[in-house]
Protein backbone atom coordinates (compact mmCIF):
# COMPACT_ATOMS: atom_id res chain seq x y z
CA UNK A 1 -39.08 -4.47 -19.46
CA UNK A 2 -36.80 -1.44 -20.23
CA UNK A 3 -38.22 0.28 -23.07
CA UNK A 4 -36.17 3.28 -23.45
CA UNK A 5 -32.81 4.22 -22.05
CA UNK A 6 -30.78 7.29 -22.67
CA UNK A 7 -27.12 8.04 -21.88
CA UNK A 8 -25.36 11.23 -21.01
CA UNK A 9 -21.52 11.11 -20.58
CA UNK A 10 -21.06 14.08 -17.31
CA UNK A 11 -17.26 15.29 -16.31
CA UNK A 12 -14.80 13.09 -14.42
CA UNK A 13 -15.91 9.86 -16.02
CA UNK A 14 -19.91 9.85 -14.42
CA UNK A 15 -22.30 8.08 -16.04
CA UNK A 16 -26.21 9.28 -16.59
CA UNK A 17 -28.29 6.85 -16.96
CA UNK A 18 -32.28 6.91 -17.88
CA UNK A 19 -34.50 4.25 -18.09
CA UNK A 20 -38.51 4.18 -19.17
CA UNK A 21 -40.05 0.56 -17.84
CA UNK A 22 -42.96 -0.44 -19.63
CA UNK A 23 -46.39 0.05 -17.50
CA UNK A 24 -46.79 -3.74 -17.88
CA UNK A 25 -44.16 -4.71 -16.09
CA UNK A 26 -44.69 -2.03 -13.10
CA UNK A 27 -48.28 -3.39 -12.55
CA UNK A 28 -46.85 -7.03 -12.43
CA UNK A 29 -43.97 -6.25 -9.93
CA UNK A 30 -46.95 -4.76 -7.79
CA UNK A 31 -49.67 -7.11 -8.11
CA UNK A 32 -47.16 -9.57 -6.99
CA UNK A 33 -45.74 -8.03 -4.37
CA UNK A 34 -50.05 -7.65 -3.17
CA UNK A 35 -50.27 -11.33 -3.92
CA UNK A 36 -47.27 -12.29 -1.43
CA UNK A 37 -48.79 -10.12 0.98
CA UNK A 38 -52.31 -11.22 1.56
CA UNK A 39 -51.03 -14.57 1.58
CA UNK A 40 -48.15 -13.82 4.79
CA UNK A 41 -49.29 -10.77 6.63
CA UNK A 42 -51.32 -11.15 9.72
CA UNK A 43 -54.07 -8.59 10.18
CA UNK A 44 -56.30 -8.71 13.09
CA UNK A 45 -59.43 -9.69 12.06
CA UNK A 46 -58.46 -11.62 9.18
CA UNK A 47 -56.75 -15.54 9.05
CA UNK A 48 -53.18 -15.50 7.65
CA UNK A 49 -53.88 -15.87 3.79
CA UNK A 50 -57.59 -14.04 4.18
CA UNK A 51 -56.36 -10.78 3.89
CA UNK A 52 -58.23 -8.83 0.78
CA UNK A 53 -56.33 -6.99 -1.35
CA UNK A 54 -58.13 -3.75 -0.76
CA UNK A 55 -57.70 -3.71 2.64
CA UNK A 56 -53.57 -4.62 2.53
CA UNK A 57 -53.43 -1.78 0.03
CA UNK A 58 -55.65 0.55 2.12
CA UNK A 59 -53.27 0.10 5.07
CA UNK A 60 -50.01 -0.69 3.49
CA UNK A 61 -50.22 0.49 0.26
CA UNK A 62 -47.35 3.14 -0.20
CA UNK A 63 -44.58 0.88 1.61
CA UNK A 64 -45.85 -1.55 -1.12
CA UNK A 65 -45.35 1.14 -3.85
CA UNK A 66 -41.89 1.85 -2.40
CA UNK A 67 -40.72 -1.35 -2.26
CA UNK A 68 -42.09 -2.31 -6.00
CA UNK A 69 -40.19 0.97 -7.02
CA UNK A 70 -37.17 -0.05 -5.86
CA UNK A 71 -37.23 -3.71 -6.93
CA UNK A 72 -38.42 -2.31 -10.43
CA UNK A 73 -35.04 0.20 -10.62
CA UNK A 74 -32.97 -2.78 -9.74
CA UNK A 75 -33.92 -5.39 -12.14
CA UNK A 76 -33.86 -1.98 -14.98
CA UNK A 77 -30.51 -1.47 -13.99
CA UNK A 78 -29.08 -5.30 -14.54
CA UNK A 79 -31.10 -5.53 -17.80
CA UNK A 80 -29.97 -2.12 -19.15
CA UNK A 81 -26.49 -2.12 -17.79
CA UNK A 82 -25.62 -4.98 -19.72
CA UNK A 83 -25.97 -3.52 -22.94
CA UNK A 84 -24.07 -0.19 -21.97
CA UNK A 85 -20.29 0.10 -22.45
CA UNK A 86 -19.85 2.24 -19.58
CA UNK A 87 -20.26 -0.38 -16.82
CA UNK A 88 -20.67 1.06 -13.61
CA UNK A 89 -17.36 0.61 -11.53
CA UNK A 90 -17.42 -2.27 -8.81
CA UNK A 91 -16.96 -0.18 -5.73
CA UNK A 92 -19.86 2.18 -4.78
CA UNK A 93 -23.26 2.01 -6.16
CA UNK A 94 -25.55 4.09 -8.80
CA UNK A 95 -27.37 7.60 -7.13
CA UNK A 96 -30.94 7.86 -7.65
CA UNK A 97 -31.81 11.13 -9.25
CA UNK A 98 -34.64 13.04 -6.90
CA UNK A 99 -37.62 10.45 -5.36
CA UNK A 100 -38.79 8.33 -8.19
CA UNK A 101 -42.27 5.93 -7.61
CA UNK A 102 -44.63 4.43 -9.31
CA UNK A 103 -47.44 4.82 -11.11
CA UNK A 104 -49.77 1.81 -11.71
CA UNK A 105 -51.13 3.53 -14.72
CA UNK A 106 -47.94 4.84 -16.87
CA UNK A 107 -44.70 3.83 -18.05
CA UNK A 108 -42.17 4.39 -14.99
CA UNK A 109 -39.05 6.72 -15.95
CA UNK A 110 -36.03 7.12 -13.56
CA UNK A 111 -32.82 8.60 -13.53
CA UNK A 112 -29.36 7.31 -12.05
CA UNK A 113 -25.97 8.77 -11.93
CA UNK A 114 -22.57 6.61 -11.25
CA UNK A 115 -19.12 6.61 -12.12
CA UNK A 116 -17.64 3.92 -14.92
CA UNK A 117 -13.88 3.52 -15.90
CA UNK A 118 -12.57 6.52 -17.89
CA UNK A 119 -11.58 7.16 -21.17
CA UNK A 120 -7.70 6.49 -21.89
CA UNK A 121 -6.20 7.66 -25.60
CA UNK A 122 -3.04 7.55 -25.70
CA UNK A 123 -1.25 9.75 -28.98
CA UNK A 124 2.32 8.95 -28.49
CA UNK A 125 4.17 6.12 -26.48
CA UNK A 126 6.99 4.74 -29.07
CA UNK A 127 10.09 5.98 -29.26
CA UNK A 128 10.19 8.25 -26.14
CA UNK A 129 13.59 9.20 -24.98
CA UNK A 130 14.57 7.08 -21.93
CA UNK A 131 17.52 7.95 -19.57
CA UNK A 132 19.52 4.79 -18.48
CA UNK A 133 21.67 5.65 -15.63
CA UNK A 134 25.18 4.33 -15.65
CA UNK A 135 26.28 2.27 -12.79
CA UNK A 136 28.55 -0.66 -12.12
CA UNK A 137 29.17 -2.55 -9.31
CA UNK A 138 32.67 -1.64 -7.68
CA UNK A 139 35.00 -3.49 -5.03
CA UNK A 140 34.15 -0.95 -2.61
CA UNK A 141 30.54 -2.32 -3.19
CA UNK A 142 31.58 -5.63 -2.32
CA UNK A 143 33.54 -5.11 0.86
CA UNK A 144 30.96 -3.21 2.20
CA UNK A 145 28.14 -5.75 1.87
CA UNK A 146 31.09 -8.38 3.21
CA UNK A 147 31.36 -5.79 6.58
CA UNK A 148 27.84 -6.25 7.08
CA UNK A 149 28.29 -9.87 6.89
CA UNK A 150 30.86 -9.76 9.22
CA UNK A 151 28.84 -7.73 11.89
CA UNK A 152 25.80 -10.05 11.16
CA UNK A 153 28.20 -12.95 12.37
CA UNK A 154 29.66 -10.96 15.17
CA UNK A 155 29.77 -12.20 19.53
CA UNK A 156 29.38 -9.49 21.41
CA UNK A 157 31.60 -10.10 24.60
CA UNK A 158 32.27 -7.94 27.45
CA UNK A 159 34.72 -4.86 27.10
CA UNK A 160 37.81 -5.92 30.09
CA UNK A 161 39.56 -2.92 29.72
CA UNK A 162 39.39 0.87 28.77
CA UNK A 163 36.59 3.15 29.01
CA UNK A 164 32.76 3.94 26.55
CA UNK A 165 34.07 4.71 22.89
CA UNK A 166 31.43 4.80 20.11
CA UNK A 167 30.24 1.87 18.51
CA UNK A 168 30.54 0.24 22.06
CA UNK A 169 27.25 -1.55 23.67
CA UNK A 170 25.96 0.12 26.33
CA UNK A 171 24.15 -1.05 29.65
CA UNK A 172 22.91 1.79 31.89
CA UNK A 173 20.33 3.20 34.28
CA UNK A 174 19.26 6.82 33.66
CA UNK A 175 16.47 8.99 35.45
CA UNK A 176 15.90 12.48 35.43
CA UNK A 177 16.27 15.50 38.18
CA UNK A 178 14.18 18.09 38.69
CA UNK A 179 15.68 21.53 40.10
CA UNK A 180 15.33 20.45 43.75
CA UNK A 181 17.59 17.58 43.10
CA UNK A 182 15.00 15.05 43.39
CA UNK A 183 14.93 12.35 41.07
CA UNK A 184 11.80 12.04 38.86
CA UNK A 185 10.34 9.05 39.57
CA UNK A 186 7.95 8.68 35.83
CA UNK A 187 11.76 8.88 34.25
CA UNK A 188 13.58 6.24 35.92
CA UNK A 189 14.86 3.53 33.37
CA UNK A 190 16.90 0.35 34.13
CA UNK A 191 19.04 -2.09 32.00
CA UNK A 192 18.31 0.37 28.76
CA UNK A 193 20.63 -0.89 26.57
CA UNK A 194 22.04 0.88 22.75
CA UNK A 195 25.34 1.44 20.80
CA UNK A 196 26.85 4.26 21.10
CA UNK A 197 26.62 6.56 18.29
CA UNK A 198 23.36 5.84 16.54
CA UNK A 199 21.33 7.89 18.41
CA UNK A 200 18.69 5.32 19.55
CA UNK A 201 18.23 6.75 23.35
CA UNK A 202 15.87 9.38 24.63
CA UNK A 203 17.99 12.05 25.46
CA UNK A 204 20.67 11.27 22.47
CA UNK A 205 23.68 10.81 25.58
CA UNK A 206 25.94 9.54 22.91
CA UNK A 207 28.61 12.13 23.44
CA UNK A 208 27.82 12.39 26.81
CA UNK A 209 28.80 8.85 27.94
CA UNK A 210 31.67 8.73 25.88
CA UNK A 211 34.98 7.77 28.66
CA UNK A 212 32.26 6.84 31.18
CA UNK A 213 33.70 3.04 33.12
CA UNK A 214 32.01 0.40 33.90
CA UNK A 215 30.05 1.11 37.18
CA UNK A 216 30.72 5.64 36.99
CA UNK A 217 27.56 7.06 37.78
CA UNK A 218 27.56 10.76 36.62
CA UNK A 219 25.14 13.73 36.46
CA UNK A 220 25.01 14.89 32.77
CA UNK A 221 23.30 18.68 32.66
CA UNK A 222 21.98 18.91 28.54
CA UNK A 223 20.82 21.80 26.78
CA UNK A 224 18.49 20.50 24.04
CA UNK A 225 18.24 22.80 20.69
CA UNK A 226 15.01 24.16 19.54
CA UNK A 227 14.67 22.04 16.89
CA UNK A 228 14.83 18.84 18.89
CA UNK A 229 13.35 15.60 17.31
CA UNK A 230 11.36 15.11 20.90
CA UNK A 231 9.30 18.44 20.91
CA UNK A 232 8.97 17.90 25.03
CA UNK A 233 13.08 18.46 25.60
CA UNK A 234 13.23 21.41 22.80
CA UNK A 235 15.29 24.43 23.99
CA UNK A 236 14.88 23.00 27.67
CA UNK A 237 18.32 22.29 29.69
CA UNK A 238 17.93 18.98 31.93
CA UNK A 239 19.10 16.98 34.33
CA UNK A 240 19.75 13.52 34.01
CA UNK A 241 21.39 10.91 36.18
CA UNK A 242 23.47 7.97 34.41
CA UNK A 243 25.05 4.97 35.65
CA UNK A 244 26.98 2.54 33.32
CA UNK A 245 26.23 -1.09 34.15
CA UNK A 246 28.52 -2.83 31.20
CA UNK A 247 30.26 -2.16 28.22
CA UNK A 248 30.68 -4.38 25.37
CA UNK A 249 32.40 -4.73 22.53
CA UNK A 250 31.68 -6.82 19.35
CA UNK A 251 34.15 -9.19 18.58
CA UNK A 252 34.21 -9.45 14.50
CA UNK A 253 35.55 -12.40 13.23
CA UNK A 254 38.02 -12.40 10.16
CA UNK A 255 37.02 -12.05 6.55
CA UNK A 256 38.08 -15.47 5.31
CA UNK A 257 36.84 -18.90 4.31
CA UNK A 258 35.49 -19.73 7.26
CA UNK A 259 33.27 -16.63 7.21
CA UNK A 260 32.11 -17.73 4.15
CA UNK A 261 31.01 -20.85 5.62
CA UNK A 262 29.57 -19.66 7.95
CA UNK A 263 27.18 -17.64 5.67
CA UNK A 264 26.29 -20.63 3.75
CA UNK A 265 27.26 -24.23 3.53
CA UNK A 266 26.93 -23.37 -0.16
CA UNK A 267 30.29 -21.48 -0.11
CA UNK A 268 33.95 -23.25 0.16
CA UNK A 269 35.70 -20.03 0.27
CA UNK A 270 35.65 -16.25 0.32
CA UNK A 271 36.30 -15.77 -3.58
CA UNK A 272 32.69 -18.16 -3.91
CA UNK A 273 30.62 -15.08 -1.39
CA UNK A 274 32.56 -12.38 -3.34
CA UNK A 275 30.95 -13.61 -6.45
CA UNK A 276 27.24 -14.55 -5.02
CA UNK A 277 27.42 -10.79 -3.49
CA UNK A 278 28.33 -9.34 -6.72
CA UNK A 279 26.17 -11.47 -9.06
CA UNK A 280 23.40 -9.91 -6.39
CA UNK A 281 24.42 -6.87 -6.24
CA UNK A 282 24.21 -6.51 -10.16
CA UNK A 283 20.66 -8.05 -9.65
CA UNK A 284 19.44 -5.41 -7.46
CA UNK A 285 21.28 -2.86 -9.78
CA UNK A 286 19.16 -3.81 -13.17
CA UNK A 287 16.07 -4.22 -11.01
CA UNK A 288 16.30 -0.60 -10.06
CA UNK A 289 17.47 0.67 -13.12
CA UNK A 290 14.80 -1.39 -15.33
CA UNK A 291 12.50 0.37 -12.59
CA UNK A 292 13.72 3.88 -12.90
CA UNK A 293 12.97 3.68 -16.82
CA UNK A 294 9.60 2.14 -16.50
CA UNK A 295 8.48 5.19 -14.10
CA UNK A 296 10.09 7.79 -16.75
CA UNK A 297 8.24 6.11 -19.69
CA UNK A 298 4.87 6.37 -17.58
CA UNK A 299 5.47 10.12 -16.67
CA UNK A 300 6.09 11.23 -20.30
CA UNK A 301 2.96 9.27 -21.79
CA UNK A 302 0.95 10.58 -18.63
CA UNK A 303 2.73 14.42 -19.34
CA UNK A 304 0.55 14.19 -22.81
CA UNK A 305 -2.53 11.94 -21.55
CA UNK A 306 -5.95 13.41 -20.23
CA UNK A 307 -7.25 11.15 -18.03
CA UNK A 308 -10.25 11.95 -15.69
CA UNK A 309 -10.47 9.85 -12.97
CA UNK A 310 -13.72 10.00 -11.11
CA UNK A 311 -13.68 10.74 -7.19
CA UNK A 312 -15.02 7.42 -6.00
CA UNK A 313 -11.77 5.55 -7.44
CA UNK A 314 -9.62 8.03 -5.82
CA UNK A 315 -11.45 7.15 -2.54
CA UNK A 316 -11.55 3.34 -2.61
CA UNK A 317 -7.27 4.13 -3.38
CA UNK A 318 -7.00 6.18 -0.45
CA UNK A 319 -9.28 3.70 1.58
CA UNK A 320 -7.25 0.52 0.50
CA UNK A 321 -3.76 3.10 1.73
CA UNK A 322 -5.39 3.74 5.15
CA UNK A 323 -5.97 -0.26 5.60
CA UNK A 324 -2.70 -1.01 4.70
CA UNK A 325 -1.19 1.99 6.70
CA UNK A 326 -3.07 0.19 9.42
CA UNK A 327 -1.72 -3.06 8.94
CA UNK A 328 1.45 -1.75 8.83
CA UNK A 329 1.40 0.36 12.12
CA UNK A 330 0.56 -3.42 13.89
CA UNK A 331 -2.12 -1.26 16.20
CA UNK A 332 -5.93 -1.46 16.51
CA UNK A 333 -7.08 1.82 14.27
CA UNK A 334 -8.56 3.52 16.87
CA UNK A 335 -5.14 3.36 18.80
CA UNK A 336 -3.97 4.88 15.59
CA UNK A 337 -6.07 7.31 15.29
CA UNK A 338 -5.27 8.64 18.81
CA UNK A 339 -1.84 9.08 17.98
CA UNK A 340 -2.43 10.84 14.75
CA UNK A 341 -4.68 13.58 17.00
CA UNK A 342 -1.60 13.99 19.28
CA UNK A 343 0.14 14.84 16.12
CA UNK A 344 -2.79 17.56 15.22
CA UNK A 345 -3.78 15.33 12.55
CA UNK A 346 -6.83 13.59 11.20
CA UNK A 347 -7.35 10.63 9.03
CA UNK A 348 -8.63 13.11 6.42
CA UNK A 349 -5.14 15.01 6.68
CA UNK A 350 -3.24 12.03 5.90
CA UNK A 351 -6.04 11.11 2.64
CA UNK A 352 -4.94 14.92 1.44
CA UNK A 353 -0.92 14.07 1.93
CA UNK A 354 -1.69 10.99 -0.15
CA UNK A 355 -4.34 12.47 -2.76
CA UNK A 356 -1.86 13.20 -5.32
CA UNK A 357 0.43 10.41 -5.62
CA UNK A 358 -3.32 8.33 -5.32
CA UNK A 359 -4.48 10.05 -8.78
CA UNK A 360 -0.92 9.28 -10.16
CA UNK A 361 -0.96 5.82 -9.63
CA UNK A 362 -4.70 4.99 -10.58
CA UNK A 363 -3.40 7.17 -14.23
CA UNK A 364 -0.31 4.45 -14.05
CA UNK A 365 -2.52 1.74 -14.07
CA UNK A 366 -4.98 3.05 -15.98
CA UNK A 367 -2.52 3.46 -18.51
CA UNK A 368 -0.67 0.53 -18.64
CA UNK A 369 -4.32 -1.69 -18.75
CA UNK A 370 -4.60 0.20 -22.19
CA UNK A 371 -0.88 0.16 -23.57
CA UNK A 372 -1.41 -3.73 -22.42
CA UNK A 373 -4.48 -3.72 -25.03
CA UNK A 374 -2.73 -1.63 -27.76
CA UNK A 375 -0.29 -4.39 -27.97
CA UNK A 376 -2.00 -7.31 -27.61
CA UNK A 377 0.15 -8.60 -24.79
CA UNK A 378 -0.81 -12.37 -23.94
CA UNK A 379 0.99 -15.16 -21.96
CA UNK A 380 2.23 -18.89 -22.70
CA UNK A 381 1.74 -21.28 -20.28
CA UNK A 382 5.43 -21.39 -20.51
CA UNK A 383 5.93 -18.08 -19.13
CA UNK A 384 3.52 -18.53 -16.73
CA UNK A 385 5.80 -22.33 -15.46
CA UNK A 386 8.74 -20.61 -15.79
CA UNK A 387 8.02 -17.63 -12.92
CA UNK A 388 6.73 -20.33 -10.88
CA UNK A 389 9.79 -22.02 -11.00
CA UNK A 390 11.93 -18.91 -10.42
CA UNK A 391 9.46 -18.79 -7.53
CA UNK A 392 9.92 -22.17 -6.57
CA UNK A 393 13.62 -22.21 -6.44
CA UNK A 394 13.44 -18.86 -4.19
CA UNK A 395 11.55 -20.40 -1.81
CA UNK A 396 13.70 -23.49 -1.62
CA UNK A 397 10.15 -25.26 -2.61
CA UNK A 398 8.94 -27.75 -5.27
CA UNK A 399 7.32 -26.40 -8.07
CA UNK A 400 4.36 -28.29 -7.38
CA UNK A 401 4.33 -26.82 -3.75
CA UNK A 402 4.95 -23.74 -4.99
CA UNK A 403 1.80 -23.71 -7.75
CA UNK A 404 -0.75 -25.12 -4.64
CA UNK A 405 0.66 -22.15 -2.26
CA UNK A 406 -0.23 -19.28 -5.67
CA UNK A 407 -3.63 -21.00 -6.20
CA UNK A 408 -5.11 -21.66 -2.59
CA UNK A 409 -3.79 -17.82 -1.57
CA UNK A 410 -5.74 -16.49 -5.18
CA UNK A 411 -2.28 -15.02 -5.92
CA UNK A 412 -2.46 -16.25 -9.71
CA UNK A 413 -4.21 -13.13 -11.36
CA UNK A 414 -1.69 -11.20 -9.46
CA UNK A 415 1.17 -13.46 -10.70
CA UNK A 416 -0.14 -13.10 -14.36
CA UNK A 417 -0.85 -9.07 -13.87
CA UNK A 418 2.96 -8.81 -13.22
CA UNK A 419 4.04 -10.89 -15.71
CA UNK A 420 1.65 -9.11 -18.50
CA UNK A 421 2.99 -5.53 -17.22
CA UNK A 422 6.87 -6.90 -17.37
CA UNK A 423 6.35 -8.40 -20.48
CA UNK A 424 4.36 -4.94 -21.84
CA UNK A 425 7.32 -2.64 -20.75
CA UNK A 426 10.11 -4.89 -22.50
CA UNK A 427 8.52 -4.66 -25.46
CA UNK A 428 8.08 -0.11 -25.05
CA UNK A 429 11.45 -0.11 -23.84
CA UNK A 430 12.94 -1.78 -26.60
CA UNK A 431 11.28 0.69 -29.19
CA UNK A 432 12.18 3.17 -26.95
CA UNK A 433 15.12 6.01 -27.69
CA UNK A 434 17.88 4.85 -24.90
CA UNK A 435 20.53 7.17 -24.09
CA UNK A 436 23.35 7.25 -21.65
CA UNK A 437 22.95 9.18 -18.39
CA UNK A 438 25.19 10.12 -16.20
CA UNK A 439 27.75 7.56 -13.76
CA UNK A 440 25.81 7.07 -10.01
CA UNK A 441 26.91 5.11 -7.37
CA UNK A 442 25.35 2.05 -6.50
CA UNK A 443 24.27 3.43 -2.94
CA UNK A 444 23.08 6.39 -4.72
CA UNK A 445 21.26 4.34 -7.34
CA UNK A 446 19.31 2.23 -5.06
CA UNK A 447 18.47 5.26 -2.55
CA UNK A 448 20.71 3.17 0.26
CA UNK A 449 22.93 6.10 0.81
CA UNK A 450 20.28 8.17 2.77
């Protein structure tokens, strides 16, 4: 069928592609598209099946033409494409160069124009200098995951004496007034309960309520600064009317045994969560250091690695962002959408925001698919088992359950992907230079200190 193809490699990783289809093979796709016709079209004049071929063509003939044309480019694409080794990528389709057709009488010759995968060399990636940041896990670290323990297990009970302090929980009505005194009915809010000193109200009355008792109602005039989070209050001085309905209190309990027990059955006493909170702790630690290095070893290779990645990858990225932005907001898009315009901003805005970081990590994983080929990385079966089992004892499931639940959710590829890329950066990390950087905090380390 395809007698002739030519291939021109074009900037950012396009493809084009020409193809010459033997005469023979046009005048067959036509005559049998003619052949179909006469015997299924219904012409008046004519029983279905009696329709000569002259007078189909006569009437029909170019949508004939067209459609022969276009089944002719796609079964000279699947042929030729197989032999190329720039496969077209799976997401968007190959652009017909100008309006190609037919003729009955000559070879056909068309032209199309797509993007493929690009081009990765890599010249150096052993024996970069890595930066591993020193950090250990302190006492300090453990008392403060056992205080949020301890407020996890809390009763919050009803303050009997004394007036609002911060931290307290706080029941009140609020409304504004406007400057006749009159209260503004769209503002009116009952039972709005927060504690004190986070900052989770409207009008951020933290300070305000602050020696307030239970059942003062008080008038609190507020000057709001220019840069106010809520640009409707900005440099505006309000009114608003407050009553305190209750005031509680929590009531921690003491950090013990019986805390511990509480936690977990698992633990007997306090010294048993210490060491589950520490052995975690150090967990999360090496997780975020191992991470830290894997992200510096990708930015140097990527600081001396030309990659160009062609526009319709960047787009399905950015697409498969939106969706999951989506998702993530837990609102119908168009509600989305609405909000983003009160914001002055457009879908498109957000696709620019995200457009570099997009490039960055299609280069990431463009890279590590090659460094993952450069060293021949392959799995046991035994490594494979032995994540399900990790996976299996997380989940407090058998590891039978746990292998049906990866297979009938078609999580397995993903499984093995992130086994083949941890695998891949043990081995570059190991031949990688490792020095000492300097001492961070754990909260520091992880980013939990913001």
């Amino acid at each position: 069928m395809v007698t002739d193809k030519k291939i021109e490699l074009l900037e950012e990783s396009a493809v084009k592609l020409t193809l010459t289809i033997e005469k023979e093979a046009v005048k067959k796709e036509y005559d049998g598209l003619v052949k179909k016709y006469c015997k299924s079209v219904h012409m008046k004049g004519f029983r279905k099946g009696k329709v000569p071929a002259s007078v189909l063509i006569t009437k029909f003939g170019e949508s004939i033409e067209a459609e022969a044309t276009m089944n002719i480019m796609d079964e000279g694409l699947k042929e030729a494409i197989e032999d190329v080794d720039q496969k077209p990528l799976p997401y968007g389709s190959p652009e017909v160069d100008g309006e190609p057709a037919i003729d009955l009488e000559k070879d056909f010759t068309f032209t199309v124009t797509y993007d493929t995968f690009p081009e990765v060399k890599i010249e150096n990636y052993k024996g970069l200098e890595l930066e591993e940041p020193a950090c250990s896990i302190t006492a300090k670290d453990v008392t403060r995951e056992l205080e949020l323990l301890q407020d996890q297990n809390s009763m919050v009970v009803e303050k009997t004496e004394g007036n609002i302090e911060e931290g307290n929980i706080i029941n009140i009505n609020y409304h504004e007034i406007d400057e006749e005194g009159n209260v503004v009915d769209d503002s009116k809010r009952e039972d709005f309960v927060f504690t004190v000193g986070t900052g989770y109200n409207l009008y951020k009355l933290d300070d305000d309520v602050i020696g307030m008792a239970k059942d003062e109602e008080k008038v609190i005039e507020k000057t709001f600064p220019e840069d106010f989070d809520n640009p409707a209050f900005a440099g505006k001085t309000m009114k608003i009317g407050v009553k305190v309905n209750s005031i509680k209190v929590k009531d921690l309990p003491a950090i013990d045994d019986e805390l511990a027990q509480d936690v977990d059955d698992k633990f007997e006493t306090l010294d048993d969560l210490k060491k589950s909170i520490k052995d975690n702790l150090k967990k999360q630690k090496d997780a975020k250091i191992e991470q830290l290095m894997k992200d510096a070893l990708i930015d140097k290779i990527l600081e001396t690695t030309e990659i160009a990645v062609p526009n319709s990858m960047v787009q399905a990225e950015l697409d498969s962002n939106w969706q999951n932005f989506v998702m993530q907001s837990r609102m119908p898009e168009e509600q989305l959408l609405e909000i983003l315009k009160i914001q002055d901003k457009r879908k498109e805005d957000l696709f620019e925001e995200w457009r570099e970081n997009s490039v960055k990590s299609i280069k990431s994983y463009l890279v590590i698919n090659k460094l993952q080929e450069e060293e021949k990385i392959e799995l046991t079966e035994k490594e494979i088992d032995d994540e399900i089992k990790v996976q299996a004892e997380a989940s407090n499931m058998t590891v039978e359950e746990t292998k049906d639940y990866i297979v009938k959710n078609g999580m397995l590829e993903y499984l093995t992907n992130d086994l083949s890329t941890k695998k891949l950066f043990k081995v570059l990390i190991k031949e990688s230079n490792i020095v000492k950087g300097k001492k961070v905090s754990f909260l520091d380390l992880t980013g939990k200190n913001q």
